[in-house]
Protein backbone atom coordinates (compact mmCIF):
# COMPACT_ATOMS: atom_id res chain seq x y z
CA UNK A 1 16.91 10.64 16.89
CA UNK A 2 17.19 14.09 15.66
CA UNK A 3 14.74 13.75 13.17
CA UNK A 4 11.91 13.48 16.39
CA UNK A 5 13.15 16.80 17.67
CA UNK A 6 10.53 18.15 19.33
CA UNK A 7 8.13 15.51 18.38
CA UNK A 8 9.13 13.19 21.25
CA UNK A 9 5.95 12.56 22.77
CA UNK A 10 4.31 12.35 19.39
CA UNK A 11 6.64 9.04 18.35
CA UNK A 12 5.86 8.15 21.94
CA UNK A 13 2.16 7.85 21.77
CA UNK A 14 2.79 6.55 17.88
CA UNK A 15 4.23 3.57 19.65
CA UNK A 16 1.71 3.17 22.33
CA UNK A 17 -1.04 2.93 20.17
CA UNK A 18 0.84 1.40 16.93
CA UNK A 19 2.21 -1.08 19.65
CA UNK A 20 -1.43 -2.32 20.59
CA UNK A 21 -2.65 -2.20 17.17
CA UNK A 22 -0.10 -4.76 15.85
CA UNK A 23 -0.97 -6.87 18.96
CA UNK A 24 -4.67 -7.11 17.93
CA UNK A 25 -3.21 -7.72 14.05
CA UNK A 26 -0.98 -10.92 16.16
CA UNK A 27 -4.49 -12.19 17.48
CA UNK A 28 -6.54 -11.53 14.76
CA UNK A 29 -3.71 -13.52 11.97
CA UNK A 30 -3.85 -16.24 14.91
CA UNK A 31 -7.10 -16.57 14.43
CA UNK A 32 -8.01 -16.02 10.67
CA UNK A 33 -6.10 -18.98 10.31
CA UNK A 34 -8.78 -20.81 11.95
CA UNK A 35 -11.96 -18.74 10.26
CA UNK A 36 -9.94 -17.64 7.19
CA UNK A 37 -13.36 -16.37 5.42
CA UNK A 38 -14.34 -13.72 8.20
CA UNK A 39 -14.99 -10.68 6.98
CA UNK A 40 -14.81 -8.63 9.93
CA UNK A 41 -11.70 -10.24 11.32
CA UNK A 42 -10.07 -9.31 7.41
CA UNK A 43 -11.48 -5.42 7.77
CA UNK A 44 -10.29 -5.38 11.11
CA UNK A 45 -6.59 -6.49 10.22
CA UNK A 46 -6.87 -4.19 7.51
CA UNK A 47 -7.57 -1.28 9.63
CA UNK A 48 -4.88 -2.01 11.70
CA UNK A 49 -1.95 -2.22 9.29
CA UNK A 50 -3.98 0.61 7.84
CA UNK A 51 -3.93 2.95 11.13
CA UNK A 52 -0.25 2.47 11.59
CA UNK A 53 0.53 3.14 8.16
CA UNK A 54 -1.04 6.54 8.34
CA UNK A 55 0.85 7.00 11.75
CA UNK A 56 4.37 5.94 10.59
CA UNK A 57 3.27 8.40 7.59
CA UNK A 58 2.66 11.22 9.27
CA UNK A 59 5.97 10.90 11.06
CA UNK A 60 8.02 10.28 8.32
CA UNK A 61 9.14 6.03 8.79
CA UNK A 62 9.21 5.57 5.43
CA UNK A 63 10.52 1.85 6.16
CA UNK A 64 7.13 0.98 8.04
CA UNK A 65 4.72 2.73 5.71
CA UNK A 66 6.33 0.68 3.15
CA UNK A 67 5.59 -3.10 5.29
CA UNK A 68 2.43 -1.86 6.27
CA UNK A 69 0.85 -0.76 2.91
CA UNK A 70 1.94 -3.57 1.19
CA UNK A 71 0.51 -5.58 3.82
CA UNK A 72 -3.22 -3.64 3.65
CA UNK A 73 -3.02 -3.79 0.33
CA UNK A 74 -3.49 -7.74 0.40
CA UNK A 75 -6.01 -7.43 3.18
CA UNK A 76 -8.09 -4.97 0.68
CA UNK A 77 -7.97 -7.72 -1.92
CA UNK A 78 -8.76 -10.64 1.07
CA UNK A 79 -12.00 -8.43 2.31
CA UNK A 80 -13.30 -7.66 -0.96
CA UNK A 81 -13.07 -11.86 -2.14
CA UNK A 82 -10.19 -10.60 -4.42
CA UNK A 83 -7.89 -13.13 -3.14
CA UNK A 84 -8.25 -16.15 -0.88
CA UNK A 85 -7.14 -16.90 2.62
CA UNK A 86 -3.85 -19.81 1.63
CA UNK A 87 -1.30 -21.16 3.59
CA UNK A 88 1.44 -19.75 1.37
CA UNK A 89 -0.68 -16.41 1.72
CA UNK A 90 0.04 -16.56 5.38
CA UNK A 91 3.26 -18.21 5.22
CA UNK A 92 4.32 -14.73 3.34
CA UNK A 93 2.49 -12.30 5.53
CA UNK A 94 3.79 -13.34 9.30
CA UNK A 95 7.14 -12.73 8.74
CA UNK A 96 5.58 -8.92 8.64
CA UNK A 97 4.27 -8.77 12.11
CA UNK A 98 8.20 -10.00 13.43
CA UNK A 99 9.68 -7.54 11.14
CA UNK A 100 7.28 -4.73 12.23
CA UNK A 101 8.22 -5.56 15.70
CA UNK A 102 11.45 -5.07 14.97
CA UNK A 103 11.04 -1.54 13.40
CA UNK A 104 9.69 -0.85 16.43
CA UNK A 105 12.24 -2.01 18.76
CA UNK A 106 14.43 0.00 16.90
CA UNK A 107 12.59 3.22 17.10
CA UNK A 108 12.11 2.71 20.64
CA UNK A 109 15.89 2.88 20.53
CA UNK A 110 16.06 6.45 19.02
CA UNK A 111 17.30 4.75 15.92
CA UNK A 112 16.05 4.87 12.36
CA UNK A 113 14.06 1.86 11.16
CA UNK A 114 15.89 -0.39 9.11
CA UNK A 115 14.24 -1.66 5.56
CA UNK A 116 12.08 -5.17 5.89
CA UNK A 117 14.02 -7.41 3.88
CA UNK A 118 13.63 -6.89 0.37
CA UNK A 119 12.36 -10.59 -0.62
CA UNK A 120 9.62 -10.17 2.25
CA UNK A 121 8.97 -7.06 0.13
CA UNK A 122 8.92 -8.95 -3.39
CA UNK A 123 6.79 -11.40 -2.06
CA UNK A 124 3.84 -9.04 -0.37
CA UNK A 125 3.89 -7.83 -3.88
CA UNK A 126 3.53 -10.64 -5.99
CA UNK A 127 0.81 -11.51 -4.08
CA UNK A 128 -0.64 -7.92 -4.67
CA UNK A 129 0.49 -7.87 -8.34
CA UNK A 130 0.69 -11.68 -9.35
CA UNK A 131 1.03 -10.98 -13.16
CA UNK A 132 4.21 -8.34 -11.89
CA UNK A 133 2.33 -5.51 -14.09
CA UNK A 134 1.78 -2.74 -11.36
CA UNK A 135 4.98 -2.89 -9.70
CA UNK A 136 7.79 -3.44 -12.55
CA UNK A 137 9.50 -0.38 -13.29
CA UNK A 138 9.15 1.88 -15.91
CA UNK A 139 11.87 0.88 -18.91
CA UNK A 140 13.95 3.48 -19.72
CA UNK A 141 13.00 5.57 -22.77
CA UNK A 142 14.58 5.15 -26.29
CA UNK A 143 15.88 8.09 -27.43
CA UNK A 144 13.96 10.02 -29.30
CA UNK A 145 13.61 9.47 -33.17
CA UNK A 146 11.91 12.61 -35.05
CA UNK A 147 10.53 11.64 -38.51
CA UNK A 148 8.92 14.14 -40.81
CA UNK A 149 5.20 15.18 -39.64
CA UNK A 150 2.57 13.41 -41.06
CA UNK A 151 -0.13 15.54 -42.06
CA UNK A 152 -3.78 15.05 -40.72
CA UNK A 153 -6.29 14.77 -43.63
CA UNK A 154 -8.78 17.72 -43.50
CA UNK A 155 -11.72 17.22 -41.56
CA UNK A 156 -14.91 17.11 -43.23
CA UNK A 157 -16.45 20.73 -43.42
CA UNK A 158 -19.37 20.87 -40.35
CA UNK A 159 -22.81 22.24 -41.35
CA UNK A 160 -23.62 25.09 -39.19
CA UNK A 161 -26.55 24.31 -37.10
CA UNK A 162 -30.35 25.11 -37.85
CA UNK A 163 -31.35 29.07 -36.36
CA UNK A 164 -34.88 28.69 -35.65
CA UNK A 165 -36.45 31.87 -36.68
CA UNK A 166 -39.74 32.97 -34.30
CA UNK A 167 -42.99 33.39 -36.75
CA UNK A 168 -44.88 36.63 -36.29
């Protein structure tokens, strides 16, 4: 992977510690399931997907940041009793780890990450932005129609302030 030149043992230690961060996340999912109002176990899964965003940042996997802050970004709205722990919540948010996994794989590989599938994508943000608001993109912009300038009306004239004057 040419775009690691020179950063080989960088990408290496990435995975090392990426690797055993995504394990814990594995657990910890596992096992919100089971306690799905644990605050600690939703900051901890949030740090994790957290950590290796910032990692896969830093080295430029654009296709992992991408899973990963999607992914915190629910787990922000879980720990702060934004959202609620569901079945469909978690139905939507396991396929990550297996996608993840594969991202990894693939760097292991020397090859370039491939995209998580863009409906896994869609879904981690309509759970983010139900009402579609934060993520729909911008509409393009009408051209431009120039009318004549409407005038401001003149602004009421402003008394100058008071000058206290000292006494003798």
């Amino acid at each position: 992977m040419s775009d690691f030149a020179g950063m080989e043992e960088l990408l290496q230690d990435f995975l090392t510690e990426a690797g055993e961060l995504l394990s814990d996340v594995d657990n910890k999912l596992v096992e919100l399931e089971k306690r799905p109002d644990d605050k600690d176990m939703l900051n901890d899964i949030f740090r994790g997907f957290h950590t290796i965003k910032g990692g896969a940042g830093v080295l430029g996997l654009d296709n992992l940041v991408t899973v990963c802050h999607r992914s915190e970004d629910i787990f922000n709205l879980l720990r702060n009793g934004q959202k609620q722990v569901t079945s469909q919540l978690m139905d939507t948010v396991l396929p990550v780890l297996d996608v993840l996994n594969a991202q990894f794989d693939q760097l292991r590989t020397a090859e370039e990450p491939d995209p998580a599938p863009p409906e896994l994508i869609t879904a981690l943000e309509s759970i983010n932005h139900p009402d579609g608001a934060e993520e729909a993109p911008a509409a393009p912009a009408a051209p431009a129609v120039t009318a004549a300038p409407v005038p401001e009306p003149p602004s009421a004239p402003v008394a100058p302030a008071a000058v206290a004057t000292p006494s003798p």
